[in-house]
PDB file of N, CA and C in Angstrom:
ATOM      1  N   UNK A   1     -19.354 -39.393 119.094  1.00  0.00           N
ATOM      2  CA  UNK A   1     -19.242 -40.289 120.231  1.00  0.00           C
ATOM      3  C   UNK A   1     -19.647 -41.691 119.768  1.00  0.00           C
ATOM      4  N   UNK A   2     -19.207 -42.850 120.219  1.00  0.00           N
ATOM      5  CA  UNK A   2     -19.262 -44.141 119.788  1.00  0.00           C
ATOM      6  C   UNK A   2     -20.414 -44.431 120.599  1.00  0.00           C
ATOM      7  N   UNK A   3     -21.455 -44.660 119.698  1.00  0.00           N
ATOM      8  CA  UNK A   3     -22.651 -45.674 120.146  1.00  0.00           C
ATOM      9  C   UNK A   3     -22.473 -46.414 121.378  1.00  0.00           C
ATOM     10  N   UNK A   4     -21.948 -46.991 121.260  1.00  0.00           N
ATOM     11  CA  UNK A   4     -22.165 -48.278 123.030  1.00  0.00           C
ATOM     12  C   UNK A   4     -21.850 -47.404 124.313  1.00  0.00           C
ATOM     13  N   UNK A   5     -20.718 -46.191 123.574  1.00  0.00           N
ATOM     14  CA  UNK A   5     -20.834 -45.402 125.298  1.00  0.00           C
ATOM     15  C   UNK A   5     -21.775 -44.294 124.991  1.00  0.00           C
ATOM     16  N   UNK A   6     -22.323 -43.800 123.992  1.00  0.00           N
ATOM     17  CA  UNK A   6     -23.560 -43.099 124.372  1.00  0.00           C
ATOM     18  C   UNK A   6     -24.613 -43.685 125.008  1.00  0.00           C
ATOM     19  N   UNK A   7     -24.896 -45.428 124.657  1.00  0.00           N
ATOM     20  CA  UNK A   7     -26.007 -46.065 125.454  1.00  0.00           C
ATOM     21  C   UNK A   7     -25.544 -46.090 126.972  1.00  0.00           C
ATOM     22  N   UNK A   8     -24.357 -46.474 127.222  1.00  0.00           N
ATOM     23  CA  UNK A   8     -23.899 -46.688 128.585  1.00  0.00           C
ATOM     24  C   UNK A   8     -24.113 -45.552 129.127  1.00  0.00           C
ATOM     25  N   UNK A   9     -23.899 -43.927 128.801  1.00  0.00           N
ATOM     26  CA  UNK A   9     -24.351 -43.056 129.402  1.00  0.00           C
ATOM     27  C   UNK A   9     -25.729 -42.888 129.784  1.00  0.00           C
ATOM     28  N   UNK A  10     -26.226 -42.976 128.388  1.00  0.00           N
ATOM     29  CA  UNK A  10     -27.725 -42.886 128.495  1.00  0.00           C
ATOM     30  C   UNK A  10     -28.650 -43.834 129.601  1.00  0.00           C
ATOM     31  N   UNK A  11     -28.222 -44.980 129.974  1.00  0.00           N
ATOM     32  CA  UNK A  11     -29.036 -45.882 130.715  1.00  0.00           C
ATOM     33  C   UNK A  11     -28.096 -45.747 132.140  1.00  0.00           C
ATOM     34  N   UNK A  12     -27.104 -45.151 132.458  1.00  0.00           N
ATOM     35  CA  UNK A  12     -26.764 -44.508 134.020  1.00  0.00           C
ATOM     36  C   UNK A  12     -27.886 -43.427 134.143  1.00  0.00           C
ATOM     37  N   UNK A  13     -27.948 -42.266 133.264  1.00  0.00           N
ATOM     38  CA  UNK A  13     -28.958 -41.511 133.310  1.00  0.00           C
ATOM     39  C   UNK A  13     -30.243 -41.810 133.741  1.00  0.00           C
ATOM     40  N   UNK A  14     -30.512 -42.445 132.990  1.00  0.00           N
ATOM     41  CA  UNK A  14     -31.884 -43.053 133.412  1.00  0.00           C
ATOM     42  C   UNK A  14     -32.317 -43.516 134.807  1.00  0.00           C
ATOM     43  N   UNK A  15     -31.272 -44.449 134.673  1.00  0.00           N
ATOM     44  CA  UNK A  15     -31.460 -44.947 136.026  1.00  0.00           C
ATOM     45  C   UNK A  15     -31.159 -44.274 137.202  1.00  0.00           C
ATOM     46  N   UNK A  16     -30.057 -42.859 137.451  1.00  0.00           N
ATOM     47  CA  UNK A  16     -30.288 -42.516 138.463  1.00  0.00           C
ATOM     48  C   UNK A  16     -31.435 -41.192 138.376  1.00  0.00           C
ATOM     49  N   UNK A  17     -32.135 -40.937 136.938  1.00  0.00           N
ATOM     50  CA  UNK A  17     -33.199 -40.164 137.297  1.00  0.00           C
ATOM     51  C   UNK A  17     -34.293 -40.542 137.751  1.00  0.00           C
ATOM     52  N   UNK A  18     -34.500 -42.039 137.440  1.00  0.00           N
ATOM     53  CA  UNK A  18     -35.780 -43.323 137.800  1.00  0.00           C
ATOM     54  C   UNK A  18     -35.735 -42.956 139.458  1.00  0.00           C
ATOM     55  N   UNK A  19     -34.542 -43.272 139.984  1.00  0.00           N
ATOM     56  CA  UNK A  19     -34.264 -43.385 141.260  1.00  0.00           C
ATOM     57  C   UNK A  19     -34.435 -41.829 142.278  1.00  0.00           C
ATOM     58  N   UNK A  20     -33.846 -41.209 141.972  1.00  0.00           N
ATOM     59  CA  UNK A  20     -33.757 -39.702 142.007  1.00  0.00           C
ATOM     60  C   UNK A  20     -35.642 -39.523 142.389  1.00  0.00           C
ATOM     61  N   UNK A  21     -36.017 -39.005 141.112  1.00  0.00           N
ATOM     62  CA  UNK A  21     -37.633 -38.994 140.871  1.00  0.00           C
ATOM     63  C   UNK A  21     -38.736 -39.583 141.695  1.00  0.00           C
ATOM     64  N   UNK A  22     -37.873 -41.062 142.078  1.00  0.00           N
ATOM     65  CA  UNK A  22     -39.093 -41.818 142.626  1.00  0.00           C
ATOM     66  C   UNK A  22     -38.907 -41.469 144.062  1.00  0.00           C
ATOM     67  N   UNK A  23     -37.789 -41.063 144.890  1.00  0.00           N
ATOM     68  CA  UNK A  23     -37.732 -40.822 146.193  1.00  0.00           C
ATOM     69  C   UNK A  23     -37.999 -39.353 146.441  1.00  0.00           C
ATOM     70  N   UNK A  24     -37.651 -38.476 145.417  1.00  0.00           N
ATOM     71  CA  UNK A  24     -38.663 -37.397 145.084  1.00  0.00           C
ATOM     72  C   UNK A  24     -40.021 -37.274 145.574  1.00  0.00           C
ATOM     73  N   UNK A  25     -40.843 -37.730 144.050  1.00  0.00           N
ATOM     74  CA  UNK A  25     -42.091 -38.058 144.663  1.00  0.00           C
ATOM     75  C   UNK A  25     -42.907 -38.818 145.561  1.00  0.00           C
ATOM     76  N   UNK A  26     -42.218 -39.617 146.294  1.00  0.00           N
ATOM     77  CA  UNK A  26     -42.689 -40.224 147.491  1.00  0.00           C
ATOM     78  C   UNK A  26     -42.663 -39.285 148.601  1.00  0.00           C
ATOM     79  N   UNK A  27     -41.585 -38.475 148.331  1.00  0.00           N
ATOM     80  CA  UNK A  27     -41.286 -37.838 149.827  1.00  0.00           C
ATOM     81  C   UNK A  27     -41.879 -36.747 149.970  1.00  0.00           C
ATOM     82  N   UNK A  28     -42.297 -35.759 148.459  1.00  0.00           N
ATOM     83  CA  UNK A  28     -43.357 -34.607 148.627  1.00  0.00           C
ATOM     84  C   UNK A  28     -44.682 -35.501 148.980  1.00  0.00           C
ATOM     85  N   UNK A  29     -45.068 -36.670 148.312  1.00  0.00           N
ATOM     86  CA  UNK A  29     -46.467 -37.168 148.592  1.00  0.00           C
ATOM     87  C   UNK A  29     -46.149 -37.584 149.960  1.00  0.00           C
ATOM     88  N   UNK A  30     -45.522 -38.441 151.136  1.00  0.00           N
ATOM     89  CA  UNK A  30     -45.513 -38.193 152.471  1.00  0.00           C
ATOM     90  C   UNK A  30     -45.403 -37.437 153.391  1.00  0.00           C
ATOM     91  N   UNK A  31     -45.062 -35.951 152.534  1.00  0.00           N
ATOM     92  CA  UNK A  31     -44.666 -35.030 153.481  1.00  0.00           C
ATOM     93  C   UNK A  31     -46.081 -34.054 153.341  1.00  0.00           C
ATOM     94  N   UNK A  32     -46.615 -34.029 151.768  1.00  0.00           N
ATOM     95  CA  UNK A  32     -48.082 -33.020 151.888  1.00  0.00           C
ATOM     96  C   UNK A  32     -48.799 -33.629 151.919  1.00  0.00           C
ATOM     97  N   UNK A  33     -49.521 -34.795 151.079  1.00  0.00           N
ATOM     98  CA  UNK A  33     -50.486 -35.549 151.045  1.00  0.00           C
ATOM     99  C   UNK A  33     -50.896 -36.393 151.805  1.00  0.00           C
ATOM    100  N   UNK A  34     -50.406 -36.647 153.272  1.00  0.00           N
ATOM    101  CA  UNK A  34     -50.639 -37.412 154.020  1.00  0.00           C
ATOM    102  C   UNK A  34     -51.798 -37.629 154.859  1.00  0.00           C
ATOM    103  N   UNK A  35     -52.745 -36.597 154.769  1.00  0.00           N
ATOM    104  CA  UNK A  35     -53.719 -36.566 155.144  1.00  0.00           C
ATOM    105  C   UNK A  35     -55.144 -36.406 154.272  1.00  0.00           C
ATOM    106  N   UNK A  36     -54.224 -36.095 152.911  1.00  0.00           N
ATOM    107  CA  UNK A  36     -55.320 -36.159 152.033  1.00  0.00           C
ATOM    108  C   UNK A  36     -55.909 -37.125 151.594  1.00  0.00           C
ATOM    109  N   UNK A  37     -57.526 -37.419 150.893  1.00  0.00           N
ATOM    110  CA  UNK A  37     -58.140 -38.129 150.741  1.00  0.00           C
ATOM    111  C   UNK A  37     -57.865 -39.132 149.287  1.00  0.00           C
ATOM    112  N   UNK A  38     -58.485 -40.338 149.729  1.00  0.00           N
ATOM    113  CA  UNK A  38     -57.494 -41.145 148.900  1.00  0.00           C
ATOM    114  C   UNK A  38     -57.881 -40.789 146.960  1.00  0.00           C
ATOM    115  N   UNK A  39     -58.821 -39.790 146.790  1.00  0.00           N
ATOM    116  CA  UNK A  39     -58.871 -39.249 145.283  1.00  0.00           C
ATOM    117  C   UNK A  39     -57.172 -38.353 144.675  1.00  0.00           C
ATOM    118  N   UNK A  40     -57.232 -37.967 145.795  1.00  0.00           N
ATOM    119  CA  UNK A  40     -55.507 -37.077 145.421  1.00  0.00           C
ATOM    120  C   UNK A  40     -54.589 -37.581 145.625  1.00  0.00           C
ATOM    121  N   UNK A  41     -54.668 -38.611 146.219  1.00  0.00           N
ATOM    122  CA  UNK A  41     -53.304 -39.488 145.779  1.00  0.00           C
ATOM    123  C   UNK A  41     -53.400 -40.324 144.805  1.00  0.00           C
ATOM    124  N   UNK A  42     -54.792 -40.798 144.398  1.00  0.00           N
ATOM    125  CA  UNK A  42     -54.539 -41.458 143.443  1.00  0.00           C
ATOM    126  C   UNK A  42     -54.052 -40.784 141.919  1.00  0.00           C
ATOM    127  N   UNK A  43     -54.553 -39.189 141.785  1.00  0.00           N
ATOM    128  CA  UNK A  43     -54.676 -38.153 141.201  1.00  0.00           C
ATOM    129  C   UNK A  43     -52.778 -37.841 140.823  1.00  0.00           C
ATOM    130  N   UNK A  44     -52.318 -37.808 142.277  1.00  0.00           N
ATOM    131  CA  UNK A  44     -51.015 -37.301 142.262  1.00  0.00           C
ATOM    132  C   UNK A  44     -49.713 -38.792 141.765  1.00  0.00           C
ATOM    133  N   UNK A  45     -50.517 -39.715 142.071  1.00  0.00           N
ATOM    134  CA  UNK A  45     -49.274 -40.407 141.846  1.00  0.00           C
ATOM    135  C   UNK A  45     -49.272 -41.015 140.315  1.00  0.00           C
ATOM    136  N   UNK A  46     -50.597 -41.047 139.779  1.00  0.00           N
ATOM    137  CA  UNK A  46     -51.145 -41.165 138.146  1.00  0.00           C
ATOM    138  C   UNK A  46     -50.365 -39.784 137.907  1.00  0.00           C
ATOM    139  N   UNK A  47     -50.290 -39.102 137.998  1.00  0.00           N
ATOM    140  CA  UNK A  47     -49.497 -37.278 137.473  1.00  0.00           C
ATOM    141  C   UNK A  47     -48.000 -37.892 137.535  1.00  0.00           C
ATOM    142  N   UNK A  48     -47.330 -38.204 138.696  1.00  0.00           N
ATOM    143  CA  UNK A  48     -46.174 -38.292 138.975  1.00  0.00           C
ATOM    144  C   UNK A  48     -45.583 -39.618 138.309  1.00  0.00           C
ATOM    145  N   UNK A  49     -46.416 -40.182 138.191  1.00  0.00           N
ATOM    146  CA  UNK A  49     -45.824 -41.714 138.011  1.00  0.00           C
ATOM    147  C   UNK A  49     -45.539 -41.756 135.816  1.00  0.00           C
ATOM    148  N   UNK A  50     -45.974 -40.615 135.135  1.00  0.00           N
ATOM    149  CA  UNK A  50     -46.385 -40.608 133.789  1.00  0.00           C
ATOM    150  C   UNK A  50     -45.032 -39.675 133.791  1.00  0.00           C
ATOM    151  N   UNK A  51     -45.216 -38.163 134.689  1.00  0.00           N
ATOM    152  CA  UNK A  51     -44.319 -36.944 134.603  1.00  0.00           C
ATOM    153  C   UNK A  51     -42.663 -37.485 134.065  1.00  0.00           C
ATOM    154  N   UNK A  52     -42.250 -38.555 134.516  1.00  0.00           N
ATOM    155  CA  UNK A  52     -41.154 -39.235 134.631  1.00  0.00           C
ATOM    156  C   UNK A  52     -40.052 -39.418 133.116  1.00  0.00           C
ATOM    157  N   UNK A  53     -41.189 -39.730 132.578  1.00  0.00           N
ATOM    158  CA  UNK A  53     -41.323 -40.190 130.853  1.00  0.00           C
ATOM    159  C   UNK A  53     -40.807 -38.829 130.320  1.00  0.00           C
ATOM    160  N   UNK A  54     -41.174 -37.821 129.998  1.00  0.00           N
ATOM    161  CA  UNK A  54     -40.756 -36.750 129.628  1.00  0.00           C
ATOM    162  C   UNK A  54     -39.256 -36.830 129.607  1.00  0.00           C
ATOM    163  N   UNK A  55     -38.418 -36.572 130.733  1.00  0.00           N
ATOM    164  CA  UNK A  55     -36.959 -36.462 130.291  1.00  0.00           C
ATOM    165  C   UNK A  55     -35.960 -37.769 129.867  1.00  0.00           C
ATOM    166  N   UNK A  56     -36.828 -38.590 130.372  1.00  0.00           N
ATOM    167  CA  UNK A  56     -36.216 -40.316 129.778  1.00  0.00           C
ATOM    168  C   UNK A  56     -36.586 -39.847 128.054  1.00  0.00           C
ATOM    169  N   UNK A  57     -37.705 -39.623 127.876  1.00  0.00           N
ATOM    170  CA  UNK A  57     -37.482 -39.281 126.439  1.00  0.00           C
ATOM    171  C   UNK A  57     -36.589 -38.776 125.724  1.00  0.00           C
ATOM    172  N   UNK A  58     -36.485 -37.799 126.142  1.00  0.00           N
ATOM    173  CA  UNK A  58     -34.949 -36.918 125.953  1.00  0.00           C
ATOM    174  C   UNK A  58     -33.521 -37.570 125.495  1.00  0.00           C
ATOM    175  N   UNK A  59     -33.473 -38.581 126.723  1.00  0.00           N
ATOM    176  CA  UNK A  59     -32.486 -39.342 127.028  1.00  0.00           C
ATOM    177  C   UNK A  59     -32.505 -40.241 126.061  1.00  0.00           C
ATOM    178  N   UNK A  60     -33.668 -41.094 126.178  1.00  0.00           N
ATOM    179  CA  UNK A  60     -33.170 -41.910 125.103  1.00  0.00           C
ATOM    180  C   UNK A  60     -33.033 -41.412 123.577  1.00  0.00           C
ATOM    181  N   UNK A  61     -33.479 -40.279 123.633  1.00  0.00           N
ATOM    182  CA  UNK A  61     -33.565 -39.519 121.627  1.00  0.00           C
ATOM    183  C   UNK A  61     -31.987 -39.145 121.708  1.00  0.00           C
ATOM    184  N   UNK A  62     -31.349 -38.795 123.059  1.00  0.00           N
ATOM    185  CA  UNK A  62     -29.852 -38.331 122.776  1.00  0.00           C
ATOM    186  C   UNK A  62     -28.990 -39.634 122.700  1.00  0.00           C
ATOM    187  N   UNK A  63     -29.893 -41.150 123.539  1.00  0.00           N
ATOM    188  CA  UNK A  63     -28.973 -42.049 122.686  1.00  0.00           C
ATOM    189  C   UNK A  63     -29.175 -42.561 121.602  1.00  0.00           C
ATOM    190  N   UNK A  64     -30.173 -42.518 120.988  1.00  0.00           N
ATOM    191  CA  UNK A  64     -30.013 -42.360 119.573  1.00  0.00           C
ATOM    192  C   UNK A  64     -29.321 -41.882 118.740  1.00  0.00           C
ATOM    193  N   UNK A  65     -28.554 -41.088 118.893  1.00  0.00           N
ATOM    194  CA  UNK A  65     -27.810 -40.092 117.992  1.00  0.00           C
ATOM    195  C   UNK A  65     -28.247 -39.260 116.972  1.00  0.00           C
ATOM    196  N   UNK A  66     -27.295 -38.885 116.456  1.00  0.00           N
ATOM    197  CA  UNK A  66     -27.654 -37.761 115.192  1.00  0.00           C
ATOM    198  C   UNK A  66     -28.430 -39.126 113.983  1.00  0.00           C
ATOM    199  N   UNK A  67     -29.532 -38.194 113.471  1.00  0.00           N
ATOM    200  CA  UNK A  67     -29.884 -38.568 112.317  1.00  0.00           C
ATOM    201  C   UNK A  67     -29.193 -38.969 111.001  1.00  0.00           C
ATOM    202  N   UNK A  68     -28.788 -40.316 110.219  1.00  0.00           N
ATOM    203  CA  UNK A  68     -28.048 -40.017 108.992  1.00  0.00           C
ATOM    204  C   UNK A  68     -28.509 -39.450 108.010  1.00  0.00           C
ATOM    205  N   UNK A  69     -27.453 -38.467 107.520  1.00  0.00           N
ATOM    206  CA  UNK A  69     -27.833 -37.546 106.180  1.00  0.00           C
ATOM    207  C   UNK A  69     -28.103 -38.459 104.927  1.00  0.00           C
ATOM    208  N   UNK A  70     -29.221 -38.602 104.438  1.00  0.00           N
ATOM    209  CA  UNK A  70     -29.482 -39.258 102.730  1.00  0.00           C
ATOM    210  C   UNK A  70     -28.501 -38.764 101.964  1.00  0.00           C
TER     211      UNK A  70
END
């Protein structure tokens, strides 16, 4: 696959998992945590706000491409 459309894939990805994720976790944290005290949200959204990184990683190692052979 040609580089510039693996990046172009790769950064749609991203961005609708950024997006995806973040209305995600807003909406479990308004829907359970709403009464909880402000240690677990700070708890949950430090968890949620890092969790994110994981498959962007991914993403960006697949736009990287294959490794060249020496």
């Amino acid at each position: 696959m040609v580089p510039r459309l693996r990046s172009f894939i790769g950064t749609i990805l991203i961005i609708i998992l950024v997006i995806f994720y973040a209305l995600a976790a807003t909406t479990f944290a308004m829907l359970l945590l709403a009464t909880s005290p402000w240690w677990v949200h700070f708890l949950y959204f430090l968890i949620s706000g890092l969790l994110w990184i994981l498959p962007a990683m991914l993403i960006i190692k697949w736009m990287a491409g294959p490794k060249p052979k020496p």
